[in-house]
Protein backbone atom coordinates (compact mmCIF):
# COMPACT_ATOMS: atom_id res chain seq x y z
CA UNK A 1 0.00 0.00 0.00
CA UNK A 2 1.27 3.45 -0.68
CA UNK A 3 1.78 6.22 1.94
CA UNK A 4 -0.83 8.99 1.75
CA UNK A 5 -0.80 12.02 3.29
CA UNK A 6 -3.09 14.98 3.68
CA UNK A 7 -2.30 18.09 2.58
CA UNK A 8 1.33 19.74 4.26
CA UNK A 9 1.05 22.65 6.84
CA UNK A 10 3.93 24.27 8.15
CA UNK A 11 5.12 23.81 11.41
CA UNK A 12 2.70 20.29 11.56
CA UNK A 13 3.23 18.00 8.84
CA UNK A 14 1.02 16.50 6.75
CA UNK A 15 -1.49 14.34 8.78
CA UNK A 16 -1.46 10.30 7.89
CA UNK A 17 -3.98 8.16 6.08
CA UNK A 18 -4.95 4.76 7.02
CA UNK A 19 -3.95 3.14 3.65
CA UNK A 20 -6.89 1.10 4.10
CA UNK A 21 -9.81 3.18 4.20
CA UNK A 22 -7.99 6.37 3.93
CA UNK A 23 -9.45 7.95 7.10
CA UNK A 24 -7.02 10.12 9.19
CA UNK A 25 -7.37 8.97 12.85
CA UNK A 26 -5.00 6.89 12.97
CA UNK A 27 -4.06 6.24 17.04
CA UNK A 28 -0.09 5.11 18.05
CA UNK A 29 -0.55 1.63 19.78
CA UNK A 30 3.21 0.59 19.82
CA UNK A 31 6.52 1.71 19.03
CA UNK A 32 9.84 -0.36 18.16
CA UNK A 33 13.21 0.73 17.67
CA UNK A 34 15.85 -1.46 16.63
CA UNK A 35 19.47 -0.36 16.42
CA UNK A 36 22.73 -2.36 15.34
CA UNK A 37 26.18 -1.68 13.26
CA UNK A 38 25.84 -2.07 9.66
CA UNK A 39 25.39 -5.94 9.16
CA UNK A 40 25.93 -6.87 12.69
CA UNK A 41 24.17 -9.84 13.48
CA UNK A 42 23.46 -8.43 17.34
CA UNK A 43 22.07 -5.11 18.65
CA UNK A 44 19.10 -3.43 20.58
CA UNK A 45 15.58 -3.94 20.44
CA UNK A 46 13.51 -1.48 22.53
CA UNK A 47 9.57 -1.89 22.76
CA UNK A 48 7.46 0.88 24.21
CA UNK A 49 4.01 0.06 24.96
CA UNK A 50 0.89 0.85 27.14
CA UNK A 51 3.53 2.74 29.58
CA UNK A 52 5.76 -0.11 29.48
CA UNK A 53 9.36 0.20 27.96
CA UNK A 54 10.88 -3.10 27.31
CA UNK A 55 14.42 -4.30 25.81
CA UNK A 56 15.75 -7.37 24.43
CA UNK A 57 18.33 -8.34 21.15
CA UNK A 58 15.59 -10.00 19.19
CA UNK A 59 15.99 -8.09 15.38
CA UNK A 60 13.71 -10.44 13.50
CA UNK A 61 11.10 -7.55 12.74
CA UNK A 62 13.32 -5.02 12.06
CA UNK A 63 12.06 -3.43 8.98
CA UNK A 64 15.87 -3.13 7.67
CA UNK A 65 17.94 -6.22 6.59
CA UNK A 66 21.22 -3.90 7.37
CA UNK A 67 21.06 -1.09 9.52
CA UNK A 68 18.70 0.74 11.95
CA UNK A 69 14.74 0.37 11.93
CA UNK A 70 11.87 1.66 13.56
CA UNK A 71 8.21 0.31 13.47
CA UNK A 72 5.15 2.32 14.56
CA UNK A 73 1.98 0.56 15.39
CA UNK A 74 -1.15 2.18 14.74
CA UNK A 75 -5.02 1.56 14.85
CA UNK A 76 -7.78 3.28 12.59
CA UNK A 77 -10.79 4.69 13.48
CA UNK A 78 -12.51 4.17 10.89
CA UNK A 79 -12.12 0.43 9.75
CA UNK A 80 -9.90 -2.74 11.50
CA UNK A 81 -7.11 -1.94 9.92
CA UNK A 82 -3.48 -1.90 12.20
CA UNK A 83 -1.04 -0.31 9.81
CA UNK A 84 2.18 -0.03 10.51
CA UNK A 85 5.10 2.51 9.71
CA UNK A 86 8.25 1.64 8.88
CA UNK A 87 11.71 3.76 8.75
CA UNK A 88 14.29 1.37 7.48
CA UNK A 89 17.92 2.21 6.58
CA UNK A 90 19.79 0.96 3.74
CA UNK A 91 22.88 1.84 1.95
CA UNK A 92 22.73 5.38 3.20
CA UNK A 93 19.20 5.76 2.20
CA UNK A 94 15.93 5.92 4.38
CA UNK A 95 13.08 4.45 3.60
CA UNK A 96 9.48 4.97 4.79
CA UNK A 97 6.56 2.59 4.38
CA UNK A 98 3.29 1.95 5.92
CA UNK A 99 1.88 -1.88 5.69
């Protein structure tokens, strides 16, 4: 699915569309970060949910094969739909997605 945004307003953004239904209320549910050396097989996996904060070395979602990631969780208001953002680097470029 590709990333749609409303209309850009300085100093905000542009506000998010569920790439489902295409409604903007779109509500953070979960955040991950995962950060490692280029190609290392270890590194940091931090999960921050409901108030909770929660570490471990477990990269198997990270959205990048190489580098750094980050994942954002997110439900819609206005179907079932849980989309998720994705930052991903790769060869010196960042990619964004949303699944």
């Amino acid at each position: 699915m590709q990333l749609q945004f409303e209309s850009y307003e300085e100093g905000f953004g542009g506000e998010l569309k569920c790439p489902s239904c295409g409604f903007n209320y779109l509500h953070h549910q979960k955040v991950e970060v995962f950060e490692r050396g280029e190609d290392e097989d270890k590194g940091l996996h931090v999960t921050v949910e409901n108030g909770v904060a929660k570490t471990d070395t477990n990269l198997s979602g990270n959205p990048s094969a190489r580098r750094h990631g980050l994942l954002i969780h997110f439900s819609c208001e206005g179907c079932e739909a849980n989309p998720v953002l994705s930052l991903s680097q790769h060869k010196g470029s960042t990619w964004v997605d949303l699944n």
